[in-house]
PDB file of N, CA and C in Angstrom:
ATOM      1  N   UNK A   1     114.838 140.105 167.209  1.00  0.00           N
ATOM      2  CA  UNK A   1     114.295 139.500 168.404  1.00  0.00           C
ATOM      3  C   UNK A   1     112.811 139.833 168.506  1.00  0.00           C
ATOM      4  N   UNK A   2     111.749 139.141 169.156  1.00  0.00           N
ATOM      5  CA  UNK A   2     110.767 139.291 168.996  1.00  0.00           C
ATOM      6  C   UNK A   2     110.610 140.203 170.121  1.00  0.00           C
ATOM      7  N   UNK A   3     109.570 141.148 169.881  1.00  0.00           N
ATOM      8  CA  UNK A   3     109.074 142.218 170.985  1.00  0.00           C
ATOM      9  C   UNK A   3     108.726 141.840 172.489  1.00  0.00           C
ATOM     10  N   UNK A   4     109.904 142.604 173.119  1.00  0.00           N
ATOM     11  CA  UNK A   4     109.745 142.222 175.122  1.00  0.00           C
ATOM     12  C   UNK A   4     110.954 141.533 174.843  1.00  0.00           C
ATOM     13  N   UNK A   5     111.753 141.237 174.126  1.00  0.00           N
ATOM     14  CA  UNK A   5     112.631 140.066 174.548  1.00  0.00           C
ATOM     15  C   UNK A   5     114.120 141.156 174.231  1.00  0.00           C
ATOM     16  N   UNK A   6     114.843 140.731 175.539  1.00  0.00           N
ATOM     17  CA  UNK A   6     116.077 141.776 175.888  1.00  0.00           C
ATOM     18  C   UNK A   6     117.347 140.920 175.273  1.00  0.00           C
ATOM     19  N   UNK A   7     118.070 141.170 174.777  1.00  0.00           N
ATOM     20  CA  UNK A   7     119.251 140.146 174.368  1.00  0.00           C
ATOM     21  C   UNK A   7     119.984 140.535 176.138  1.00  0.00           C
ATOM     22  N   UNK A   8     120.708 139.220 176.383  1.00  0.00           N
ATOM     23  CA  UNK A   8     121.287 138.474 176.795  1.00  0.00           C
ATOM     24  C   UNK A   8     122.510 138.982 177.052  1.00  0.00           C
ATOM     25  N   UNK A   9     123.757 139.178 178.321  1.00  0.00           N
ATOM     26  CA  UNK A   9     125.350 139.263 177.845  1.00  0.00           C
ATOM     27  C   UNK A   9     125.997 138.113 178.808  1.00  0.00           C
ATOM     28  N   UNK A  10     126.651 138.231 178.723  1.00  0.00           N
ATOM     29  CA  UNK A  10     127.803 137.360 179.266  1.00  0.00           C
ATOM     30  C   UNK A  10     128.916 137.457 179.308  1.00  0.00           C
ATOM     31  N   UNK A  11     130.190 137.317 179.747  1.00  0.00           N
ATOM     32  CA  UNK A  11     131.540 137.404 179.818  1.00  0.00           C
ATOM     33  C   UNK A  11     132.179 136.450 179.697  1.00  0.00           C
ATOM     34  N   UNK A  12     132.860 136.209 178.072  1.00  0.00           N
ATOM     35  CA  UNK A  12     133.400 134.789 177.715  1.00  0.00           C
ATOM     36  C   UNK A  12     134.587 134.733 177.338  1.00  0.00           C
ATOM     37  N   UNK A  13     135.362 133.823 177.273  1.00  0.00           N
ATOM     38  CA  UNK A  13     136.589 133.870 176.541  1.00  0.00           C
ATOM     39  C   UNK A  13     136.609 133.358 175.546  1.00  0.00           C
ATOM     40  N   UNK A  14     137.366 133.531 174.274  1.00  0.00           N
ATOM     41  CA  UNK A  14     137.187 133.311 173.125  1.00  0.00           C
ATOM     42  C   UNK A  14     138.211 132.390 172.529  1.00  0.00           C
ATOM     43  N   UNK A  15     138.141 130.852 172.556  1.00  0.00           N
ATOM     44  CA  UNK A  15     139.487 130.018 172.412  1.00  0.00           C
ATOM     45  C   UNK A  15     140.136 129.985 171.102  1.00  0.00           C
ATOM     46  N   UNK A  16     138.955 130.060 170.094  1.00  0.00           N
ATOM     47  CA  UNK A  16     139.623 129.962 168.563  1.00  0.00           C
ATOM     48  C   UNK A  16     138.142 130.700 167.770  1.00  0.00           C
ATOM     49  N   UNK A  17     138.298 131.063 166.553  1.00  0.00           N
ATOM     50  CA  UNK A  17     137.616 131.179 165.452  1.00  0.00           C
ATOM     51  C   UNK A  17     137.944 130.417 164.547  1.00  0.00           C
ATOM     52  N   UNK A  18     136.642 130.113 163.707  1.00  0.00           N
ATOM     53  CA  UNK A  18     136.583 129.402 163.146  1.00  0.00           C
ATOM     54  C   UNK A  18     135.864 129.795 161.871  1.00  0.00           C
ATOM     55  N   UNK A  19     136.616 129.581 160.658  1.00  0.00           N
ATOM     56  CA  UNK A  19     135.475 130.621 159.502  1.00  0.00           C
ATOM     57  C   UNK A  19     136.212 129.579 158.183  1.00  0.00           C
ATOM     58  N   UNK A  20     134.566 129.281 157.838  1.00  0.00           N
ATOM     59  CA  UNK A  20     134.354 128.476 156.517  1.00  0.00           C
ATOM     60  C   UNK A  20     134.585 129.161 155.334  1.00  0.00           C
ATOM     61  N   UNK A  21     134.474 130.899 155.112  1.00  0.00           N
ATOM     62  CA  UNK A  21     134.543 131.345 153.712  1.00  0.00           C
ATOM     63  C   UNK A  21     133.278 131.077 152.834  1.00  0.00           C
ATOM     64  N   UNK A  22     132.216 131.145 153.774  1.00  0.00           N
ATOM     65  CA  UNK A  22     130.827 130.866 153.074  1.00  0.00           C
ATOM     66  C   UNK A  22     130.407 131.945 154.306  1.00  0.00           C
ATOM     67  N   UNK A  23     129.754 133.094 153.595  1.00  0.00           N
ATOM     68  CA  UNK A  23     129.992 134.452 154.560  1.00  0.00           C
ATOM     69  C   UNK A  23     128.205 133.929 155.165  1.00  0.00           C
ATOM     70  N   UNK A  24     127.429 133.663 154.309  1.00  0.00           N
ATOM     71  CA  UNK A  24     126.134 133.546 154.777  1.00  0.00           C
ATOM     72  C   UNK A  24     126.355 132.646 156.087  1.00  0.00           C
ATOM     73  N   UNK A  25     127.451 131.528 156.248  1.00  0.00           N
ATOM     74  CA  UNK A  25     127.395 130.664 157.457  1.00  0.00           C
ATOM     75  C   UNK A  25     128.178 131.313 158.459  1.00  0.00           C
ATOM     76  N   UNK A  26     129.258 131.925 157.751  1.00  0.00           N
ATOM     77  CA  UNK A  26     130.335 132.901 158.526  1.00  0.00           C
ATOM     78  C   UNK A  26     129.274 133.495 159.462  1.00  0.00           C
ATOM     79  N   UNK A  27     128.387 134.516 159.439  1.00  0.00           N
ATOM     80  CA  UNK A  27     127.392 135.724 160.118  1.00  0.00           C
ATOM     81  C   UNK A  27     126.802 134.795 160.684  1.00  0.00           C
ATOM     82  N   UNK A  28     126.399 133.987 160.643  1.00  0.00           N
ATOM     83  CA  UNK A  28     125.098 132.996 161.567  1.00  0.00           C
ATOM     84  C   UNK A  28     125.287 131.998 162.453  1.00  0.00           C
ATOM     85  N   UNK A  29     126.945 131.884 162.311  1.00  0.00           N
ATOM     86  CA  UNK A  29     127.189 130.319 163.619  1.00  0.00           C
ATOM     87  C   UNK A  29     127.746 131.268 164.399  1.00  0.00           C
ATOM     88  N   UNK A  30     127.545 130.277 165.602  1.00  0.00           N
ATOM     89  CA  UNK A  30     127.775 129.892 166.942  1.00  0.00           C
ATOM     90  C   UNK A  30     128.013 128.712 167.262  1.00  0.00           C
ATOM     91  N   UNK A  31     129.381 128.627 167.694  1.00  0.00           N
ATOM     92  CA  UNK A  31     129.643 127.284 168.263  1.00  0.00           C
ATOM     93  C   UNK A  31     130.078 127.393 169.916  1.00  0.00           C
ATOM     94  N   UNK A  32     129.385 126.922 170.737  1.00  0.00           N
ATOM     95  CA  UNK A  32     129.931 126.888 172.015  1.00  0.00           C
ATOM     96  C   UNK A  32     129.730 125.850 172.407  1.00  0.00           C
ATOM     97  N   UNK A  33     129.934 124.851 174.013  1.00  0.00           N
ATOM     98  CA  UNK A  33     129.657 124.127 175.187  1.00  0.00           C
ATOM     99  C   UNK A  33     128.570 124.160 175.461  1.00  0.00           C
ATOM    100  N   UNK A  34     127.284 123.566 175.143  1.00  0.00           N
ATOM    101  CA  UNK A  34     126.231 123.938 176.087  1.00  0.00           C
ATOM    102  C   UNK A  34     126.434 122.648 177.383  1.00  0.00           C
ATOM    103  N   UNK A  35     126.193 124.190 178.520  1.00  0.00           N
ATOM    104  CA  UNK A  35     125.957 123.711 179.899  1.00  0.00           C
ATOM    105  C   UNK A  35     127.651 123.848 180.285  1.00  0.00           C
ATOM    106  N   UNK A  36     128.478 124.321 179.524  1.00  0.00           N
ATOM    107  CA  UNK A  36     129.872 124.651 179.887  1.00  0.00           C
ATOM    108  C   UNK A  36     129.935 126.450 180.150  1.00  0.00           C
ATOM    109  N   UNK A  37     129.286 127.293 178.701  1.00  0.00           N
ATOM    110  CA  UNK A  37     129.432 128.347 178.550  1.00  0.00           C
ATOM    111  C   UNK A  37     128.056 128.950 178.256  1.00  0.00           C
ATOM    112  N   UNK A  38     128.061 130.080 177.894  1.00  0.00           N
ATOM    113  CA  UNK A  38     126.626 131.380 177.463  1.00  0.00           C
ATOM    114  C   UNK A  38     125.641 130.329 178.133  1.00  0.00           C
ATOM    115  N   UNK A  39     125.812 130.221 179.095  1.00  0.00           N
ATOM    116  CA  UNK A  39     124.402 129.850 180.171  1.00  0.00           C
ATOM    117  C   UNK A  39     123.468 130.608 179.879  1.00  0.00           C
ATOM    118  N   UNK A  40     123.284 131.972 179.873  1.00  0.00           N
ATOM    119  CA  UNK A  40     122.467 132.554 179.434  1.00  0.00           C
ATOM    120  C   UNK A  40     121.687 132.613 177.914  1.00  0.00           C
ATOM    121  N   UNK A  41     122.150 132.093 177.213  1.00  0.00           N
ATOM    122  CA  UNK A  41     121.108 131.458 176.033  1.00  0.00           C
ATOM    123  C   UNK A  41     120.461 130.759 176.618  1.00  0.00           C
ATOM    124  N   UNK A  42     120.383 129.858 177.490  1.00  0.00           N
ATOM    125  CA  UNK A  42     119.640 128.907 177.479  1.00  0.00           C
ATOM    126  C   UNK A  42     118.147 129.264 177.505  1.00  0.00           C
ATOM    127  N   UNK A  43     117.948 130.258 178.196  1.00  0.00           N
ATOM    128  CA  UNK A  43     116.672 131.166 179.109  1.00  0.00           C
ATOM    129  C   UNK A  43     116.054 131.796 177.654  1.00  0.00           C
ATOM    130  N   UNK A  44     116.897 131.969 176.169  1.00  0.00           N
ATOM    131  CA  UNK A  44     116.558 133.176 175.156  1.00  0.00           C
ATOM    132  C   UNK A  44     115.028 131.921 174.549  1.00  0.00           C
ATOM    133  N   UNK A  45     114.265 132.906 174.267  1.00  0.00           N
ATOM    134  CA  UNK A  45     112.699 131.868 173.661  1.00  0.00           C
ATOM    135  C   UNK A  45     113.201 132.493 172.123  1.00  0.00           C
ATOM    136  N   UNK A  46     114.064 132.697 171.267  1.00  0.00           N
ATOM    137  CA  UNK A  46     114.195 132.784 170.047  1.00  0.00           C
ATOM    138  C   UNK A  46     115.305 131.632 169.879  1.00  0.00           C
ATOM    139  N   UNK A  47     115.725 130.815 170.750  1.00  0.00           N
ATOM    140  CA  UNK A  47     117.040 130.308 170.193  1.00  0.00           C
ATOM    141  C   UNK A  47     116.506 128.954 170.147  1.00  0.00           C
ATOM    142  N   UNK A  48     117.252 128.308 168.893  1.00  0.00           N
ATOM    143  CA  UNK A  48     116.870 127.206 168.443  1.00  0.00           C
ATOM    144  C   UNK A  48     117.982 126.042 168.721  1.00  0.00           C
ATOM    145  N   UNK A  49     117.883 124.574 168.756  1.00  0.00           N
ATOM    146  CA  UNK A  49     118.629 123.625 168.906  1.00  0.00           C
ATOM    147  C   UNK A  49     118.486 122.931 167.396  1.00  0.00           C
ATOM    148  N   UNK A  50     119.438 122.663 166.592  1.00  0.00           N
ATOM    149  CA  UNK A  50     119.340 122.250 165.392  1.00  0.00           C
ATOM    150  C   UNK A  50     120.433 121.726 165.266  1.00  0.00           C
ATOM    151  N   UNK A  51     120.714 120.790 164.070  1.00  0.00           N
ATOM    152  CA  UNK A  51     121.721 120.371 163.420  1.00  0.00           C
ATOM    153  C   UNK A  51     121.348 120.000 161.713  1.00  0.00           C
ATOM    154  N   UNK A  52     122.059 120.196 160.887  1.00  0.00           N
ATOM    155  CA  UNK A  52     121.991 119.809 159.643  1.00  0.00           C
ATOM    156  C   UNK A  52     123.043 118.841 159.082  1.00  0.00           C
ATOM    157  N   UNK A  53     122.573 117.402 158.373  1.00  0.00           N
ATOM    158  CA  UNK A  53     123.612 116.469 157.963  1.00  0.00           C
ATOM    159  C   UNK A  53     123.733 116.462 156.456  1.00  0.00           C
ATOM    160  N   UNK A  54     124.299 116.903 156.259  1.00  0.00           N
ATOM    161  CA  UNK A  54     124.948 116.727 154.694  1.00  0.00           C
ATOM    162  C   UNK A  54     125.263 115.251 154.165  1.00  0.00           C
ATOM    163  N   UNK A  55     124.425 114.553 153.486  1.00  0.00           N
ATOM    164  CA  UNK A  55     125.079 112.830 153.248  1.00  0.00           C
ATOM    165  C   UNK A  55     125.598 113.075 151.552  1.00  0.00           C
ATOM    166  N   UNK A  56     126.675 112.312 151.652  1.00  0.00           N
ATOM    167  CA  UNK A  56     127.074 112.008 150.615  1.00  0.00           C
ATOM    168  C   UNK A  56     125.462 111.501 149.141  1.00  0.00           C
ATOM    169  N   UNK A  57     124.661 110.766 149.879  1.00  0.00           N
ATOM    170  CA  UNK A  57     123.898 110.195 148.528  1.00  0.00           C
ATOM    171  C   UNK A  57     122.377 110.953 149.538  1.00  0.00           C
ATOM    172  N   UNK A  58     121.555 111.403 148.568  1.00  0.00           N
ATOM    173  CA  UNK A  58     119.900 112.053 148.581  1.00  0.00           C
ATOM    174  C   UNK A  58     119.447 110.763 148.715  1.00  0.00           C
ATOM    175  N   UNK A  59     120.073 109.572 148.123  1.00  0.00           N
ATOM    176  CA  UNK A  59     118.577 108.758 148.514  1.00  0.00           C
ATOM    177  C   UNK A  59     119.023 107.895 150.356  1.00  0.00           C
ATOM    178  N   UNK A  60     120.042 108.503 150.901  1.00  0.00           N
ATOM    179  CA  UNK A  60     120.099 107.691 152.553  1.00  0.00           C
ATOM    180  C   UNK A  60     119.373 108.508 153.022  1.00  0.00           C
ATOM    181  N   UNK A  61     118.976 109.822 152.683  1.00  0.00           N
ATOM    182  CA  UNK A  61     118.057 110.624 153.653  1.00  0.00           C
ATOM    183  C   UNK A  61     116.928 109.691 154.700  1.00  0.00           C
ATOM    184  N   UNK A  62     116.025 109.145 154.091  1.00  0.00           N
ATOM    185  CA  UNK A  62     114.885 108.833 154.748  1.00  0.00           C
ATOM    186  C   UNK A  62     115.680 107.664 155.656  1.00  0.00           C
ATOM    187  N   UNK A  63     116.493 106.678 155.234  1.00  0.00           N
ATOM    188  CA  UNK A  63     117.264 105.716 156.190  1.00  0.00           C
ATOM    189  C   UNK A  63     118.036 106.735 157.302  1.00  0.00           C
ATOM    190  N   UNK A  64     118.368 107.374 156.856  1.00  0.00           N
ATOM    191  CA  UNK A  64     119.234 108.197 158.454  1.00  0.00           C
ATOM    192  C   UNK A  64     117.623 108.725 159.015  1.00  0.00           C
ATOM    193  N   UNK A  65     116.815 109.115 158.133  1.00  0.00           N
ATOM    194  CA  UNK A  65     115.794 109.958 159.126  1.00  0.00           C
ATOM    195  C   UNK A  65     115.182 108.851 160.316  1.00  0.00           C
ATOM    196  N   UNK A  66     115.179 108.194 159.629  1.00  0.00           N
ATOM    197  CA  UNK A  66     114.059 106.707 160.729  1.00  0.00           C
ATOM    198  C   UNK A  66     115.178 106.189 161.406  1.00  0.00           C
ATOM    199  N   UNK A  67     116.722 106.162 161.757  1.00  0.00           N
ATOM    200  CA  UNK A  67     117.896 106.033 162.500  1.00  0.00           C
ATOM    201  C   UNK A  67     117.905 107.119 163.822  1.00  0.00           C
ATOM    202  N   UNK A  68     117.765 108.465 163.445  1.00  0.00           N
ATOM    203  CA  UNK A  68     117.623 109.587 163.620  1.00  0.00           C
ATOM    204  C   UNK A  68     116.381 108.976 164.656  1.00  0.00           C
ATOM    205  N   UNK A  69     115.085 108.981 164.408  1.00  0.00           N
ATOM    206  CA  UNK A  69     113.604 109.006 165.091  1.00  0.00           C
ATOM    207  C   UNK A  69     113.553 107.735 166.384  1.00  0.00           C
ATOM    208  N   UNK A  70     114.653 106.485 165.962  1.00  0.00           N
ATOM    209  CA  UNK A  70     114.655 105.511 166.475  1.00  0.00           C
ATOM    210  C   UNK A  70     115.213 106.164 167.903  1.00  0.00           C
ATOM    211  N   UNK A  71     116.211 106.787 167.721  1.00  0.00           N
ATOM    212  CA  UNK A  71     116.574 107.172 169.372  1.00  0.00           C
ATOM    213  C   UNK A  71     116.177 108.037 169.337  1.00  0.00           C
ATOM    214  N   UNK A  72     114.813 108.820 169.463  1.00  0.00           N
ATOM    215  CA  UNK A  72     114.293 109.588 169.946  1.00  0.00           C
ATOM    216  C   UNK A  72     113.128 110.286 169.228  1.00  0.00           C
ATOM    217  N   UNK A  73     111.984 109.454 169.120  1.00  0.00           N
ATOM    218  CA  UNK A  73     110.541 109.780 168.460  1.00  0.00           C
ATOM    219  C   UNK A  73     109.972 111.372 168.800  1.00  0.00           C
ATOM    220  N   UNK A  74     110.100 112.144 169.986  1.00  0.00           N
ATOM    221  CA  UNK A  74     110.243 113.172 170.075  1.00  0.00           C
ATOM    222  C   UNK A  74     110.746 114.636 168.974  1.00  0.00           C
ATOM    223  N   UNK A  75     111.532 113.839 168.544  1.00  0.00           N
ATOM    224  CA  UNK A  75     112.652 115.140 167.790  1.00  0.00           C
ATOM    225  C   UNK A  75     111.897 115.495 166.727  1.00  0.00           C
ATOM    226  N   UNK A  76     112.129 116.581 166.419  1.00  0.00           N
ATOM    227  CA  UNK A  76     111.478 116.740 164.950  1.00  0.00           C
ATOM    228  C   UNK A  76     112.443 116.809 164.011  1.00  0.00           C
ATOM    229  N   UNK A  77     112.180 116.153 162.606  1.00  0.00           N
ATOM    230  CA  UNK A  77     113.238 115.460 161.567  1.00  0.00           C
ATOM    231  C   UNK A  77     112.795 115.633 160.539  1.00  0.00           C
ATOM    232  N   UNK A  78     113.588 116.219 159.447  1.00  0.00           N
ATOM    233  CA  UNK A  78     113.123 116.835 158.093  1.00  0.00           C
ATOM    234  C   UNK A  78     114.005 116.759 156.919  1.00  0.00           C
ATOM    235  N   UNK A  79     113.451 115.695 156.315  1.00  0.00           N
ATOM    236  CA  UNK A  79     115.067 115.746 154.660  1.00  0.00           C
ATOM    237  C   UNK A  79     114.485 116.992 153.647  1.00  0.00           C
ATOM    238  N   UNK A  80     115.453 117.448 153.363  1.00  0.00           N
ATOM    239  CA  UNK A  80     114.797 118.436 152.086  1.00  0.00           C
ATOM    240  C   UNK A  80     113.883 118.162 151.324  1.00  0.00           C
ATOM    241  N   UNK A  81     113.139 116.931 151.074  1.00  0.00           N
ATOM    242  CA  UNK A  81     113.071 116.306 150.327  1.00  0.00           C
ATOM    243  C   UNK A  81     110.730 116.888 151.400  1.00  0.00           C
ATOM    244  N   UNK A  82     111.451 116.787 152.434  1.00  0.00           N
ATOM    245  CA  UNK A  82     110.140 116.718 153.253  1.00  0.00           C
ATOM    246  C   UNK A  82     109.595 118.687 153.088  1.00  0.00           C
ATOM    247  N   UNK A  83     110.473 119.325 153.245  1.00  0.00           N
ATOM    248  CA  UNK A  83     110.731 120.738 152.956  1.00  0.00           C
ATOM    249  C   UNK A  83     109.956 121.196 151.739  1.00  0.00           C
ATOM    250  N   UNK A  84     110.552 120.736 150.773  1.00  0.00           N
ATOM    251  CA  UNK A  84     110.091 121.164 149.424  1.00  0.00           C
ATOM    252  C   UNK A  84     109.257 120.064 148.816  1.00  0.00           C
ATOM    253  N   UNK A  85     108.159 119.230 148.882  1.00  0.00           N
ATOM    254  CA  UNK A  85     107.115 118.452 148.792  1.00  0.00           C
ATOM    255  C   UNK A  85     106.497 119.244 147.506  1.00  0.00           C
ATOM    256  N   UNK A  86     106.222 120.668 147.694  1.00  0.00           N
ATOM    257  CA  UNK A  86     105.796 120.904 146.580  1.00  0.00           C
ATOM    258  C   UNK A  86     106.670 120.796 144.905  1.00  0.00           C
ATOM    259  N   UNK A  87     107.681 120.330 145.138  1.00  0.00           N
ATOM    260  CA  UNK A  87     108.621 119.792 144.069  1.00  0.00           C
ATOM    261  C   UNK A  87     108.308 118.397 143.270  1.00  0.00           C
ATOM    262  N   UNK A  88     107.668 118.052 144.372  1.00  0.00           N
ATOM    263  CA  UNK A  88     107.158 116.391 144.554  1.00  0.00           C
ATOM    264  C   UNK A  88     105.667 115.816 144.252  1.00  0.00           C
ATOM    265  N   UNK A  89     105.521 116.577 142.854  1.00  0.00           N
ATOM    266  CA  UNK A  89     103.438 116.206 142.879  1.00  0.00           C
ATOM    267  C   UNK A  89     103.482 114.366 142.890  1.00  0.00           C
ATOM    268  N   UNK A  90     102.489 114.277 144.164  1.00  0.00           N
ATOM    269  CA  UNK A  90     102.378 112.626 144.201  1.00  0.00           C
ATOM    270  C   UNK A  90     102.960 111.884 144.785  1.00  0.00           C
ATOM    271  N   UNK A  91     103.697 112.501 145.425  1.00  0.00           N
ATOM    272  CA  UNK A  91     104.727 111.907 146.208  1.00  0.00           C
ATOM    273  C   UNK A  91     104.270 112.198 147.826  1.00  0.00           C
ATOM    274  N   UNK A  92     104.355 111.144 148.370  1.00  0.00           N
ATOM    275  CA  UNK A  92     103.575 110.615 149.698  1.00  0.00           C
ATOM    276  C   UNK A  92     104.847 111.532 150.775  1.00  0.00           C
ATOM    277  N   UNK A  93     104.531 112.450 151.713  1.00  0.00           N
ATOM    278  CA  UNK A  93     105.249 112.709 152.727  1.00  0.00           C
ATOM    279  C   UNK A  93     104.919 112.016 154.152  1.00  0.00           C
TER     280      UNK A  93
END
């Protein structure tokens, strides 16, 4: 956590677990309700709103990305492809 910043508690109930067997994702999710439950994340300035889409084919990336931007030019949107550019000499981002 970044310095000054107090973690957070809450009192929750716990309906199910859920574990993929990929320990790096195992340690790092959180799945809850937002605006149902841990109200108190909401207030944390380290916590992030994200999602990651896995597509079957690398080349729909940029078609879902501009799908993606269409409802909502705001968001910020990134194919791996935008990530690792330096993979890519010449290639227009």
């Amino acid at each position: 956590m970044p310095p000054g910043e107090v973690p957070r508690f809450e009192r929750v109930v716990v309906k199910s677990l859920l574990t993929t067997n990929v320990a790096d994702l195992d340690s790092r999710l959180l799945i809850y309700g937002k605006g149902r439950s841990l109200n108190a994340l909401g207030a944390n300035v380290s916590k992030r709103n994200e999602v990651e889409i896995w597509l079957p084919s690398a080349t729909d990336a940029e078609k879902v990305k501009a799908e993606i931007l269409k409802t909502d030019a705001g968001l910020r949107v990134g194919t791996w492809a935008d990530r690792n550019s330096s993979l890519f000499p010449g290639a227009e981002s």
